[in-house]
Protein backbone atom coordinates (compact mmCIF):
# COMPACT_ATOMS: atom_id res chain seq x y z
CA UNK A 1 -36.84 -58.01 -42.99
CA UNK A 2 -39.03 -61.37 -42.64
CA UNK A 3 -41.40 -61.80 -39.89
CA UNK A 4 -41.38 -65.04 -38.65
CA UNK A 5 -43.83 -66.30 -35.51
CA UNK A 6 -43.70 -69.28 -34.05
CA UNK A 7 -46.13 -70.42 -31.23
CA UNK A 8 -46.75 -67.55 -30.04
CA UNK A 9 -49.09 -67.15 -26.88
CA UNK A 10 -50.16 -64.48 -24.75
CA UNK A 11 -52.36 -63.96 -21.70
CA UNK A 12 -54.13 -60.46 -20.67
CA UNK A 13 -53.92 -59.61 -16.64
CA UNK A 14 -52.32 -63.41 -16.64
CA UNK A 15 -52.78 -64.75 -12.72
CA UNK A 16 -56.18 -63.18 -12.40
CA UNK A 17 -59.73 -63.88 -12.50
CA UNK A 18 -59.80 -61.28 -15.29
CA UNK A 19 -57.72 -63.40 -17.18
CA UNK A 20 -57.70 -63.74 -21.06
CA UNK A 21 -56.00 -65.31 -23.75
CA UNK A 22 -55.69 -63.27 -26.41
CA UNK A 23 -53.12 -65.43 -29.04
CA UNK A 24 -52.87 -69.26 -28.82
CA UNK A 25 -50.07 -70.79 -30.55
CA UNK A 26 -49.60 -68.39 -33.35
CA UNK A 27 -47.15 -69.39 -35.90
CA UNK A 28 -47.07 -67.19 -38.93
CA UNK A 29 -45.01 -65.72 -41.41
CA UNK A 30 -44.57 -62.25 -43.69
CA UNK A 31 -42.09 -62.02 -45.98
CA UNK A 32 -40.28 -59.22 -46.82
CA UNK A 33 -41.98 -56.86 -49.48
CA UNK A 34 -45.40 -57.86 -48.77
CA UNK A 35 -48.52 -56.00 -48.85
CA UNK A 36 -50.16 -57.57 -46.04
CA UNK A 37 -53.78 -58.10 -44.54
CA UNK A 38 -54.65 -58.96 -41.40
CA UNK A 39 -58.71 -59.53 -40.34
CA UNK A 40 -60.86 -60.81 -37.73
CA UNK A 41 -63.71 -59.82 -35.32
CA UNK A 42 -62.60 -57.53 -32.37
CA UNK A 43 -60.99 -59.91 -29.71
CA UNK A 44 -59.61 -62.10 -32.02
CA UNK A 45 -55.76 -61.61 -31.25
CA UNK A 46 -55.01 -59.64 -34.51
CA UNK A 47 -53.74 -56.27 -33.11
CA UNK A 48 -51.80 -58.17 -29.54
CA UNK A 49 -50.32 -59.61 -32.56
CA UNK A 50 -49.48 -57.15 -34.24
CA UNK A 51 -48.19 -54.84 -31.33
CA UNK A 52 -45.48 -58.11 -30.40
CA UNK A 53 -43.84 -57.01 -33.68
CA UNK A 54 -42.24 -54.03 -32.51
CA UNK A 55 -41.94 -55.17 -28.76
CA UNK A 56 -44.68 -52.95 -27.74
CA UNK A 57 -45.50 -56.31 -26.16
CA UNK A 58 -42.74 -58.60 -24.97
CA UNK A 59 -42.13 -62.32 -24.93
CA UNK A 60 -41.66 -63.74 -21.63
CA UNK A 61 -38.16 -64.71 -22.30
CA UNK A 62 -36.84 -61.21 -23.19
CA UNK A 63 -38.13 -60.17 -19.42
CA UNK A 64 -35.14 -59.41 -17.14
CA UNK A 65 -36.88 -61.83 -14.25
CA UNK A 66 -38.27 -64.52 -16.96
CA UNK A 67 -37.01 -68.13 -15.73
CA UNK A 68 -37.76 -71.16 -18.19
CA UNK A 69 -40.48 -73.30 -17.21
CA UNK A 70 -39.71 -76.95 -16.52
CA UNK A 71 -40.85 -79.88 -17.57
CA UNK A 72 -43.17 -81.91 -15.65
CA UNK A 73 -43.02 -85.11 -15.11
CA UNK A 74 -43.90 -87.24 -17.66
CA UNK A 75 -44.64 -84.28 -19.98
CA UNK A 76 -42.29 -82.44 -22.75
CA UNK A 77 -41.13 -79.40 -21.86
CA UNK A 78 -43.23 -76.65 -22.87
CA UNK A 79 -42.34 -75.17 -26.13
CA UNK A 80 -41.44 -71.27 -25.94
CA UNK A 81 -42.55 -68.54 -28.50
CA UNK A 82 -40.35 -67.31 -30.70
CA UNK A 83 -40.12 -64.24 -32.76
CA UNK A 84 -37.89 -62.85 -35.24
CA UNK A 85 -38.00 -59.80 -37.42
CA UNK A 86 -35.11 -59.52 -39.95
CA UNK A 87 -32.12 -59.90 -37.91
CA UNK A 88 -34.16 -58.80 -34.43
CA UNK A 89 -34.74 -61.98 -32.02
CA UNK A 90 -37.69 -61.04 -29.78
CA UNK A 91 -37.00 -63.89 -27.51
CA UNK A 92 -33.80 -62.41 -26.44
CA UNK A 93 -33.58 -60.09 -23.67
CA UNK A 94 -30.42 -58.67 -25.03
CA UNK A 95 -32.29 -57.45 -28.36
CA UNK A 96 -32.11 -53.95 -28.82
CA UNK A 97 -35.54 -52.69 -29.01
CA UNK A 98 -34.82 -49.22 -29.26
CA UNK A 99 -33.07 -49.98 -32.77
CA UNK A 100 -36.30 -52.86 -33.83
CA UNK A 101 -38.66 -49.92 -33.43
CA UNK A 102 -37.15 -47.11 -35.77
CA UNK A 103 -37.32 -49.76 -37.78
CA UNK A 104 -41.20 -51.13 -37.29
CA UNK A 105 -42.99 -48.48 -37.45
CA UNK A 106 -46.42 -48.42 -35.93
CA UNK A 107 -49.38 -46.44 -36.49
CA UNK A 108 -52.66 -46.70 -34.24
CA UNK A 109 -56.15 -46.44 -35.34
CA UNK A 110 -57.32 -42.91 -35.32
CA UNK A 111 -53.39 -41.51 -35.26
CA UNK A 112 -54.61 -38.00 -35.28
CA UNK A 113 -55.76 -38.07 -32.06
CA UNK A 114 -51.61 -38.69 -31.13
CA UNK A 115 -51.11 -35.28 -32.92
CA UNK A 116 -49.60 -33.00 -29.45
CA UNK A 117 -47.33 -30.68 -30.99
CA UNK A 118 -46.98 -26.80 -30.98
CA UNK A 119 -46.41 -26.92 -34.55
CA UNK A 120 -47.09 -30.40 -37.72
CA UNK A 121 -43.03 -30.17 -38.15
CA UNK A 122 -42.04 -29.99 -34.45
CA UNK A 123 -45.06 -33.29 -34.24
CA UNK A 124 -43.14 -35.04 -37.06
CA UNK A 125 -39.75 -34.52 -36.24
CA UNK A 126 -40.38 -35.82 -32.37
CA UNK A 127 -39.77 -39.92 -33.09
CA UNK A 128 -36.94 -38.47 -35.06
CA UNK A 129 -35.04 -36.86 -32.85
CA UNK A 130 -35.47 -40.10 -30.09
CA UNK A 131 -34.43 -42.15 -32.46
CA UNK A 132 -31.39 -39.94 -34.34
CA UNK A 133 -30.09 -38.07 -31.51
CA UNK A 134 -26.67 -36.81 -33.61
CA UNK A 135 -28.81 -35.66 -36.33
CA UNK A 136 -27.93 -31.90 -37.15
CA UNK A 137 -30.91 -29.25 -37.32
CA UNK A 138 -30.88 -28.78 -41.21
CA UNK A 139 -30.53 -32.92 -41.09
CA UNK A 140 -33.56 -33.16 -39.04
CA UNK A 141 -35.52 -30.20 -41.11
CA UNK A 142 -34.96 -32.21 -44.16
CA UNK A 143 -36.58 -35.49 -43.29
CA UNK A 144 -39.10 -34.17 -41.97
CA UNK A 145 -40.25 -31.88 -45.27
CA UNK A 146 -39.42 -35.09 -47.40
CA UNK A 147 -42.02 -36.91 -44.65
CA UNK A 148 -44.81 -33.78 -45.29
CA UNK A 149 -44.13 -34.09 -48.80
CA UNK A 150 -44.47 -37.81 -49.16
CA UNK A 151 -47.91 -37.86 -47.64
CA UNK A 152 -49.14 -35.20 -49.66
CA UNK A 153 -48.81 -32.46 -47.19
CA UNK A 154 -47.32 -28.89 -48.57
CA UNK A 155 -44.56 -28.44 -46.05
CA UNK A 156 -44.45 -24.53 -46.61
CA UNK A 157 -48.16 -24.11 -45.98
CA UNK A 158 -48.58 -26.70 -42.74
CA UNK A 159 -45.17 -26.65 -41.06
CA UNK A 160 -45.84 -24.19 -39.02
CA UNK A 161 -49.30 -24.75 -38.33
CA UNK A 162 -50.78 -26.32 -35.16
CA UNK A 163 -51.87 -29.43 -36.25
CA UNK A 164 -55.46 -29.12 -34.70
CA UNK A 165 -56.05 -26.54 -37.49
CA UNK A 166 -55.67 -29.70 -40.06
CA UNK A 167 -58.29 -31.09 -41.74
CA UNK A 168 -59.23 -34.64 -40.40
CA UNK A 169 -57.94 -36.04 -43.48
CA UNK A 170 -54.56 -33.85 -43.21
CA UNK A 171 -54.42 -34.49 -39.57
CA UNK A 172 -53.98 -38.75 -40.71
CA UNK A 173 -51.00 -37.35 -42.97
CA UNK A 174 -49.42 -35.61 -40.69
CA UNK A 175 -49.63 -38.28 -37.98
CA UNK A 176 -48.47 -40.88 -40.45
CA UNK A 177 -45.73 -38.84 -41.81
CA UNK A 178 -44.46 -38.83 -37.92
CA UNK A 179 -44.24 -42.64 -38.32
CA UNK A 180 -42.48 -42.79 -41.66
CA UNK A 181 -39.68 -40.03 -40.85
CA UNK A 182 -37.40 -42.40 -39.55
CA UNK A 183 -38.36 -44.50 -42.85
CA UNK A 184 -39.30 -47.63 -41.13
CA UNK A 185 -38.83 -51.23 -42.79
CA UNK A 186 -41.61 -52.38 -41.70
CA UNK A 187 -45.03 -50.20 -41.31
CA UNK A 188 -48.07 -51.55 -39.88
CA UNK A 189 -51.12 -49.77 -39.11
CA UNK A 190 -54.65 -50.61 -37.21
CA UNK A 191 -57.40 -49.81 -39.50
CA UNK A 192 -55.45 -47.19 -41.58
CA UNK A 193 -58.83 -46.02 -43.40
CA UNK A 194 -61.24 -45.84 -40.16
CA UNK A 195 -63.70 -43.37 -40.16
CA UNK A 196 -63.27 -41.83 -43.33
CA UNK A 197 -65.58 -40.83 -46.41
CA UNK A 198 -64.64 -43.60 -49.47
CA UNK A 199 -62.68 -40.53 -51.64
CA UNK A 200 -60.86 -40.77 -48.18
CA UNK A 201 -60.30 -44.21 -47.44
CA UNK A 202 -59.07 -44.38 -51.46
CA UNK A 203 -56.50 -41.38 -50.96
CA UNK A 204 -55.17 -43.05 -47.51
CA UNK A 205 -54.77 -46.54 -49.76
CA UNK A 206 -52.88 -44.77 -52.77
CA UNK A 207 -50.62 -43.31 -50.17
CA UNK A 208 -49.95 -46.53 -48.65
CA UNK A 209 -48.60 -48.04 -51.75
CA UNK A 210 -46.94 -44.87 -52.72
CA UNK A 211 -44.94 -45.87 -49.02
CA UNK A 212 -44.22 -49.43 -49.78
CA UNK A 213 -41.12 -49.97 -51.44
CA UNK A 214 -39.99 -46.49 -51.72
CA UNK A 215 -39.98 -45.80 -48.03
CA UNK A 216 -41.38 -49.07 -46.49
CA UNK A 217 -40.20 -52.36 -47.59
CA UNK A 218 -43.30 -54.03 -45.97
CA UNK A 219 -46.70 -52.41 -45.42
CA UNK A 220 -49.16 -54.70 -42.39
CA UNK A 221 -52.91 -53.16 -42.29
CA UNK A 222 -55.17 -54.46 -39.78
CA UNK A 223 -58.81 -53.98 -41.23
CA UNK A 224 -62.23 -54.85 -41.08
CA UNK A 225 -62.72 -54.00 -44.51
CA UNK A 226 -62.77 -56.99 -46.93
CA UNK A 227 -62.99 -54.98 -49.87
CA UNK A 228 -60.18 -53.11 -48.70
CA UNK A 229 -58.04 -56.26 -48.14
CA UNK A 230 -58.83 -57.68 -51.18
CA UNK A 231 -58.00 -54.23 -53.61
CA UNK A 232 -54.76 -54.18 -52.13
CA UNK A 233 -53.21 -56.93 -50.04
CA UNK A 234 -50.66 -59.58 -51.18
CA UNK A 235 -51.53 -62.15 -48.88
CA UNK A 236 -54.17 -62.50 -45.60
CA UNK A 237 -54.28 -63.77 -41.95
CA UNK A 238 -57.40 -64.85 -40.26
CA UNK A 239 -57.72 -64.66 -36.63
CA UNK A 240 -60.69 -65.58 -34.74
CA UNK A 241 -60.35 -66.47 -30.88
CA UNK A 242 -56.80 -66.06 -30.65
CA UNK A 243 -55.65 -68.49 -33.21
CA UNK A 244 -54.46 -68.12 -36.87
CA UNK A 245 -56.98 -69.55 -39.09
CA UNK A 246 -56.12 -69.00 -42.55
CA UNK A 247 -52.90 -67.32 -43.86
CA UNK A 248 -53.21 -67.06 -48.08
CA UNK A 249 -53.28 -64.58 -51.06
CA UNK A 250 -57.05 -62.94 -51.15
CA UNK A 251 -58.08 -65.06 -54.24
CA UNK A 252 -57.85 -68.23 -52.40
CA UNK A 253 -58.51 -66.96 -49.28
CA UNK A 254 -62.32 -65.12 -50.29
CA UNK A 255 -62.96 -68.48 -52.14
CA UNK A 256 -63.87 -69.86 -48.60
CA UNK A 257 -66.87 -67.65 -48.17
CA UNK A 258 -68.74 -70.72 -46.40
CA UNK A 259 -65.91 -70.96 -43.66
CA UNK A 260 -65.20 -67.46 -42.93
CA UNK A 261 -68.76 -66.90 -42.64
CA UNK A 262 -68.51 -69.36 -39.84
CA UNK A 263 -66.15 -66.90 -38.11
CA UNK A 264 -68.76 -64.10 -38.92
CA UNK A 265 -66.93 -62.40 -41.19
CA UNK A 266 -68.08 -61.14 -44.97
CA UNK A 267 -66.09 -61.63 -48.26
CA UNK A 268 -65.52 -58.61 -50.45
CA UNK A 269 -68.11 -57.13 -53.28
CA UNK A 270 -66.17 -58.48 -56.39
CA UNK A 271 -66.74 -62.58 -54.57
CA UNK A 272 -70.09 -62.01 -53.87
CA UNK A 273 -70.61 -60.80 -57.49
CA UNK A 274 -68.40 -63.62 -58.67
CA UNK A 275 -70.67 -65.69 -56.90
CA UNK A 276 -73.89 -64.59 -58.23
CA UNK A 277 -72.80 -64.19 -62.04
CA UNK A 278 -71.27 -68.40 -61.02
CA UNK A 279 -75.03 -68.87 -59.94
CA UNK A 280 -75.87 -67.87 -63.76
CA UNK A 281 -73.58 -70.26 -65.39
CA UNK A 282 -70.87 -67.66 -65.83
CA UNK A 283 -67.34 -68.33 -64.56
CA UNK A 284 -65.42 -65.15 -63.54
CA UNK A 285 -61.90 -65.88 -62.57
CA UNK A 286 -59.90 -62.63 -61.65
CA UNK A 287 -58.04 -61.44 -58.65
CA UNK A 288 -60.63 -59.76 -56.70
CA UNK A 289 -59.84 -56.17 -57.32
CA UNK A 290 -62.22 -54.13 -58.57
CA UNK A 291 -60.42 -53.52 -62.50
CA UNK A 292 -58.76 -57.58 -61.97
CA UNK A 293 -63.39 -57.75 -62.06
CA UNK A 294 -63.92 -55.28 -64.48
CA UNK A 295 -61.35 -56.56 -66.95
CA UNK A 296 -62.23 -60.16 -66.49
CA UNK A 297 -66.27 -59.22 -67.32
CA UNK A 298 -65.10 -57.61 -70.34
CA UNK A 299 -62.93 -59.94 -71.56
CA UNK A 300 -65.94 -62.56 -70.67
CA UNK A 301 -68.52 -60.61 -72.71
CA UNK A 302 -65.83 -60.36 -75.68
CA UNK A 303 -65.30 -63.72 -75.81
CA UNK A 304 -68.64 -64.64 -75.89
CA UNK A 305 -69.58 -62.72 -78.84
């Protein structure tokens, strides 16, 4: 399933004195099978971006009451968002959103604190049973210990549990697990590693990629994290004040440290170093990840001997 945005727009409390914009004539792209990155200074449009992808918010032409602007005179007529995700047209108001989000998943930052459940396997099996309402018990029961399992849960020892007597870290699982059951397409999550200790934020990561392709087609983090981004993303969008700046692979990307500076935001640890060792007449070219840096270093200093 492709993701493809073009000109999209949207206004918070729109007719108001409270007014915002929060995207301006977005037009973007993720292909199918990406790893990708999105990053930008709070306000800067990138999760009422990401929240259109699942209809969690709408286009003014899917509305029931939405009437096309006109043209005034001497003007073009305005040119309407569109949004399309795989076979799902997000301008339509005949799109069935109920089937686009079993198959977008979405999880929020902090997704423990949507843990409600008596018990982690009644909290995971929940979407499941909205979205897969013939699904047998035993059916049901199944996905939802391959979903415990696949985050790294033991389904014997936490099914039963409350899930307020998880750890914080098992508490994420579970809550992501709740997402994945209905083994989304397309997963995208706000600041999947937020809040926790770096052996955390690592573990969260290595489940990620664990998810995409076996379960997810296409993984979407938001993040503040550069270093993050750059470890594991394919490619990168850059919003700042509504509007998408950049859209590239890391490498090229973190190469403009000047401009995204200018938007306040940092490059990751492996650029800066790049950088520095550049400074010393020492040209590192590697993809940004930590071992891409190692390797590169070590294949410098062997050379050089």
């Amino acid at each position: 399933m492709n993701i493809v945005a073009e000109h999209l727009s949207y206004v918070y409390n729109q007719g108001t004195p409270f007014a915002e914009k929060a995207l301006d004539d977005v037009s973007l792209t993720i292909g199918e099978g990406e790893f990708f990155g999105i990053i930008g200074h709070t306000g800067s449009g990138k999760s009422t971006f990401v929240k259109h992808l699942n209809g969690l918010i709408r286009l003014p032409s899917s509305l029931k009451h939405f009437k096309k602007p006109k043209a005034k005179k001497g003007r073009p007529a305005p040119v309407l968002p569109s949004l399309k995700v795989g076979g799902f047209d997000l301008a339509d108001r005949k799109t069935d959103f109920y089937a686009l989000r079993k198959r977008v998943g979405m999880v929020f930052q902090y997704p423990e604190a949507q843990l409600f459940a008596e018990t982690v396997s009644e909290d995971v099996a929940f979407g499941l049973k909205n979205f897969e309402k013939g699904m047998k018990e035993e059916e049901i029961e199944a996905a939802v210990k391959d979903a415990i399992e696949v985050v790294g849960l033991d389904y014997e020892a936490v099914k039963d549990k409350s899930p307020f007597d998880l750890s914080g870290g098992q508490k994420r699982r579970a809550a992501i697990a709740g997402v994945i059951v209905t083994k989304p397409e397309i997963l995208i999550l706000d600041e999947p590693a937020a809040g926790l200790d770096p052996l955390g934020k690592r573990e969260i990561m290595d489940l990620l990629h664990r998810l995409h392709g076996a379960w997810c087609k296409t993984v979407i983090i938001v993040s503040h994290d550069m270093d993050e981004i750059a470890e594991n993303c394919t490619h990168v969008a850059v919003f700042a004040e509504g509007r998408l700046v950049y859209a590239l692979p890391p490498k090229e990307l973190f190469a403009k440290a000047d401009e995204l500076k200018e938007l306040g935001l940092d490059v990751p640890l492996t650029s800066k170093l790049c950088h520095l060792l550049h400074e010393k007449g020492i040209d590192i070219d590697c993809d940004l990840t930590v071992d891409g840096f190692v390797r590169a270093v070590l294949w410098k200093r062997g050379g050089a001997r």
